[in-house]
C-alpha atoms as a PDB file:
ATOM      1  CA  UNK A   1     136.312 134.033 127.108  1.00  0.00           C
ATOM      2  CA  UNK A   2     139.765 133.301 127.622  1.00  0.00           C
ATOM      3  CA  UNK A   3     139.276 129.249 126.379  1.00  0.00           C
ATOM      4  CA  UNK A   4     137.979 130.785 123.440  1.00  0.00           C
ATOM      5  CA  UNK A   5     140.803 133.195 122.757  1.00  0.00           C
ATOM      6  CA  UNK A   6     143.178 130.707 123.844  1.00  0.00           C
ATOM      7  CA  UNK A   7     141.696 128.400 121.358  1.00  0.00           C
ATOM      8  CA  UNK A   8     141.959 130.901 118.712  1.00  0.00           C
ATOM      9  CA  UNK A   9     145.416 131.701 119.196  1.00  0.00           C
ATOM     10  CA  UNK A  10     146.301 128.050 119.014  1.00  0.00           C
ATOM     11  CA  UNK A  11     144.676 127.446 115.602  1.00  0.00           C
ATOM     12  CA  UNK A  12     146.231 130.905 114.288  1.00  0.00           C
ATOM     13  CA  UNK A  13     149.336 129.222 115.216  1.00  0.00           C
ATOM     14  CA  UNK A  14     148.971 126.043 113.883  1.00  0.00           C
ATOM     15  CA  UNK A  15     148.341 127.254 110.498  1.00  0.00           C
ATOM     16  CA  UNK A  16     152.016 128.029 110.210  1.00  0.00           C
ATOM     17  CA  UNK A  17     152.367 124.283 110.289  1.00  0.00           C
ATOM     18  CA  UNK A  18     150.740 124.375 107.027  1.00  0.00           C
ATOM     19  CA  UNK A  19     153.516 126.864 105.281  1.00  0.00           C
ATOM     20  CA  UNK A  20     156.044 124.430 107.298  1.00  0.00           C
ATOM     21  CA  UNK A  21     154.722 121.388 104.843  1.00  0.00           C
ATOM     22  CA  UNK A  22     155.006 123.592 101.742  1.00  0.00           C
ATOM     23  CA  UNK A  23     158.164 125.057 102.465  1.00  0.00           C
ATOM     24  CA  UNK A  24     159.717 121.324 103.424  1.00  0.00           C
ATOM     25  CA  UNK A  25     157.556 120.492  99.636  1.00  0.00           C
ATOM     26  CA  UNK A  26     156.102 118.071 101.183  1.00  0.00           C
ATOM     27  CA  UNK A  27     152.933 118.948  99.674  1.00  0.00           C
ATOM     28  CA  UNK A  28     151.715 122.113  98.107  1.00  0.00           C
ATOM     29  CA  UNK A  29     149.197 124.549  99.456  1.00  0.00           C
ATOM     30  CA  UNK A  30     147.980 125.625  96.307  1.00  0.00           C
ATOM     31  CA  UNK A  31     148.946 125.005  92.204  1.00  0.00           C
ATOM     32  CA  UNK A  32     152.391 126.741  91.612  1.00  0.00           C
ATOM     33  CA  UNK A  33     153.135 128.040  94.744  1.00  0.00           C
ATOM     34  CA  UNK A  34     156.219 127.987  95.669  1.00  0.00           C
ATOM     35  CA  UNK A  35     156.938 129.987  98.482  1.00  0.00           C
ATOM     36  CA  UNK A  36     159.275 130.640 100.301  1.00  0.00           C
ATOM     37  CA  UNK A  37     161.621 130.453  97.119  1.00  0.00           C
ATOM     38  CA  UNK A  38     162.456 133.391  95.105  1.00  0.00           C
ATOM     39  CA  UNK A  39     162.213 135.413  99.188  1.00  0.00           C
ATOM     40  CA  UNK A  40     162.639 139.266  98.063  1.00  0.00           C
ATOM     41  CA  UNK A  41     165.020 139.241 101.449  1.00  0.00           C
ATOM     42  CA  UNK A  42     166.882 136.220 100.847  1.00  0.00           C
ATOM     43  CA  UNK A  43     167.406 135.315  97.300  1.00  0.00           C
ATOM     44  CA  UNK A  44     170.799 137.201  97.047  1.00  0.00           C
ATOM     45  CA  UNK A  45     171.940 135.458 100.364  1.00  0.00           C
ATOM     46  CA  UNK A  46     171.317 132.147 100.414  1.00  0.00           C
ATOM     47  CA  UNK A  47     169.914 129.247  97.501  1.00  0.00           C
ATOM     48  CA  UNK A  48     166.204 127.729  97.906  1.00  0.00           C
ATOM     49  CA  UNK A  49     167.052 124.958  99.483  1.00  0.00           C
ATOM     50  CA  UNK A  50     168.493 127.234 102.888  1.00  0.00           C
ATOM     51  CA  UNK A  51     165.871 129.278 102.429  1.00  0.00           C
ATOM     52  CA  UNK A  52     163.037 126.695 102.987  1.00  0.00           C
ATOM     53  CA  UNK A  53     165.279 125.463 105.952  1.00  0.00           C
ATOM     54  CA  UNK A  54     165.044 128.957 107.373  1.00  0.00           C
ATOM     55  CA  UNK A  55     161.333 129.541 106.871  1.00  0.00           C
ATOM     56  CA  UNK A  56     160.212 125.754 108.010  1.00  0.00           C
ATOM     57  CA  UNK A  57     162.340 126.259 111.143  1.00  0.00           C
ATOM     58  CA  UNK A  58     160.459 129.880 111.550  1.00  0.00           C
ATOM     59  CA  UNK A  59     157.127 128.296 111.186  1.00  0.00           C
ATOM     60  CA  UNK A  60     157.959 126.202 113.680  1.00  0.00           C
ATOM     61  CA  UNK A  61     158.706 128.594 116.146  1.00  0.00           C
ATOM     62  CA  UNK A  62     155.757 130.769 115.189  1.00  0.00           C
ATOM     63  CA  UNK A  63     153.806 127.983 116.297  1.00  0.00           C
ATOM     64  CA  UNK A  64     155.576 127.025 119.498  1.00  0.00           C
ATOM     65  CA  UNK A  65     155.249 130.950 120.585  1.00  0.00           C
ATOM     66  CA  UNK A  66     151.083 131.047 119.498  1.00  0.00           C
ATOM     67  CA  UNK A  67     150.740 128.100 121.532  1.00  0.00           C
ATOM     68  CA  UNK A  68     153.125 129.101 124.653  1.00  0.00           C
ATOM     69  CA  UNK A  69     151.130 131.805 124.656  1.00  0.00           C
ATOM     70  CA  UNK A  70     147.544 130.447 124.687  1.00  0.00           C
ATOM     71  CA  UNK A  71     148.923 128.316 127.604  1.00  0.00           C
ATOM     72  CA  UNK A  72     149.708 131.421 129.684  1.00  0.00           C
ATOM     73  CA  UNK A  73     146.303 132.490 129.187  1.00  0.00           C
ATOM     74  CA  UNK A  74     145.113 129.551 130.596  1.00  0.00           C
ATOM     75  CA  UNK A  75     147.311 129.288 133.227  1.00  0.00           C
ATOM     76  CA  UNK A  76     146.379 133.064 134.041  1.00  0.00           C
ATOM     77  CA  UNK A  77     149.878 134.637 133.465  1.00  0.00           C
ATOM     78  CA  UNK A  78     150.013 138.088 132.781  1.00  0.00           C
ATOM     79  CA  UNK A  79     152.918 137.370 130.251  1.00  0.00           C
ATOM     80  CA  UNK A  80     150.594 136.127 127.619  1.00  0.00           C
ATOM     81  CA  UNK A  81     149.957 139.336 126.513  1.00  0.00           C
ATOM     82  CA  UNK A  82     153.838 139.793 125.344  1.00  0.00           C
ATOM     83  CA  UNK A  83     154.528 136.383 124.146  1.00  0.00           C
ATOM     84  CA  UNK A  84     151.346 136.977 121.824  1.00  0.00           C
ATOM     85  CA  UNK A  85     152.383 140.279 120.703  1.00  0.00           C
ATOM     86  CA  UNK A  86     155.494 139.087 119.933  1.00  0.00           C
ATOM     87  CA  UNK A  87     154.101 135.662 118.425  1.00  0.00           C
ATOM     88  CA  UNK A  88     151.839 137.977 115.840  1.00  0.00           C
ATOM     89  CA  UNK A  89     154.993 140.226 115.213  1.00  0.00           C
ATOM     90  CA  UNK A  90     157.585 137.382 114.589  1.00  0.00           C
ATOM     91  CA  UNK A  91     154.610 135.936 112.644  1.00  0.00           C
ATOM     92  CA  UNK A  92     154.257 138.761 110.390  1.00  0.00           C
ATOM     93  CA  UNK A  93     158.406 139.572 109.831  1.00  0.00           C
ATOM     94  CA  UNK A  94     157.838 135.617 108.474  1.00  0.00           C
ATOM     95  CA  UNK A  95     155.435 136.261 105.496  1.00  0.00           C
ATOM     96  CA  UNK A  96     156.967 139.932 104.340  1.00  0.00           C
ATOM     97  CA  UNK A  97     160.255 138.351 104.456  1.00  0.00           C
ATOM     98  CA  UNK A  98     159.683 135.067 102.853  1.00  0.00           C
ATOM     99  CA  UNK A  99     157.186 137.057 100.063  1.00  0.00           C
ATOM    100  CA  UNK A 100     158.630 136.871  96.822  1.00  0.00           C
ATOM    101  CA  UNK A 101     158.232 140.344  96.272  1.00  0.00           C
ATOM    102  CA  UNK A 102     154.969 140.187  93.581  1.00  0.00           C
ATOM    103  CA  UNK A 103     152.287 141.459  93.742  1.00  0.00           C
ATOM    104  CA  UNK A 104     150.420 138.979  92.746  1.00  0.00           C
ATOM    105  CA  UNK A 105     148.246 136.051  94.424  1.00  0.00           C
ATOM    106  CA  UNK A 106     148.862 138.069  97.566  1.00  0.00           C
ATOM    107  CA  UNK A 107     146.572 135.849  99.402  1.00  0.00           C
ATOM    108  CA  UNK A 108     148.517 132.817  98.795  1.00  0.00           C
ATOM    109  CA  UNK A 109     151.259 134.518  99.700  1.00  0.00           C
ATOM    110  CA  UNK A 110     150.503 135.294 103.778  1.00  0.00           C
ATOM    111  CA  UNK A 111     147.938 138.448 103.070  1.00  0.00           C
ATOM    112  CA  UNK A 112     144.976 137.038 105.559  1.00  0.00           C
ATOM    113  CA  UNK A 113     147.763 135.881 107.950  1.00  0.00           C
ATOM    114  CA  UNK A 114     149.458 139.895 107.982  1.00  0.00           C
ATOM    115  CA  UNK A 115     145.850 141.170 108.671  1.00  0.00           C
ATOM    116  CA  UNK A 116     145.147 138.570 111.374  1.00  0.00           C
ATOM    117  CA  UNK A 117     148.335 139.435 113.168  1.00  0.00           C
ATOM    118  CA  UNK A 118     147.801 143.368 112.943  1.00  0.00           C
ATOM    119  CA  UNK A 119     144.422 142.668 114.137  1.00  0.00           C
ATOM    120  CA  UNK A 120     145.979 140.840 117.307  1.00  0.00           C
ATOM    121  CA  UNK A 121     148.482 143.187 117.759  1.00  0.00           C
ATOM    122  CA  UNK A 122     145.832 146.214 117.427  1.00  0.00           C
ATOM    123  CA  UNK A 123     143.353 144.453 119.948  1.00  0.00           C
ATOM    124  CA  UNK A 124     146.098 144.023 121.991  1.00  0.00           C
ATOM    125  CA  UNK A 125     147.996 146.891 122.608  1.00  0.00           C
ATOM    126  CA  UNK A 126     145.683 149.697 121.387  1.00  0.00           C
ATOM    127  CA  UNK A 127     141.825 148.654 122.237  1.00  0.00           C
ATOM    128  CA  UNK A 128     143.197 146.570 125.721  1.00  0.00           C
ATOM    129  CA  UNK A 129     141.024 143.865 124.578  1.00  0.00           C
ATOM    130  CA  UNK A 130     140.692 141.221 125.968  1.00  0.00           C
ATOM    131  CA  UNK A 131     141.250 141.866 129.625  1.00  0.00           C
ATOM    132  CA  UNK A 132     141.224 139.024 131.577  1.00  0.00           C
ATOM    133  CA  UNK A 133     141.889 140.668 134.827  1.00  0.00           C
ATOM    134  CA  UNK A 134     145.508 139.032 135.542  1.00  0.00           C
END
């Protein structure tokens, strides 16, 4: 089970490599979008251009972290449980921050990726699952 979660955790976090393309406009996930411009958070603060620096070197990290963590469940460290928590946390601080602040399109926006990381962090921390026994 742990290969499987591991695995799981590793794609999870390589979707954020996605959002790293579209924020660097490389390409575009989807007609129109253009997140993370317009951020609700950091419009006032900063122009698009810093902005997409700030969320491509988040997604980046987001990544990194999903992964480091998947590693420490397969090298059996107890610390993957925290690194993982905190992967699905930083994770989720990402999309509310970057969201433009509409309500609409929500699921272009980071919706599934929000319930995905509650759903880690819930499993996690309040049903104890999984339990690898280290």
């Amino acid at each position: 089970m742990n290969i499987a979660v591991a695995i799981f955790l590793i794609l999870h976090g390589l979707v954020h490599l996605l959002y790293l393309g579209q924020s660097m406009k490389w390409y575009q996930l989807g007609e129109g979008m253009t997140w993370p411009e317009n951020s609700w958070a950091f419009s006032r603060l900063f122009g698009n251009k810093t902005i997409r620096v700030i969320a491509s070197i988040s997604c980046v990290f987001a990544t990194l972290v999903f992964i480091v963590g998947s590693g420490c469940i397969l090298a059996k460290q107890p610390v993957w449980l925290s690194i993982t928590v905190g992967a699905a946390a930083f994770s989720s601080l990402l999309v509310i921050l970057m969201w433009d602040g509409k309500m609409k399109e929500l699921a272009n926006k980071g919706l599934f990726a929000i319930l995905i990381n509650i759903a880690i962090i819930i499993l996690l921390l309040v049903v104890g699952w999984p339990d690898f026994g280290f």
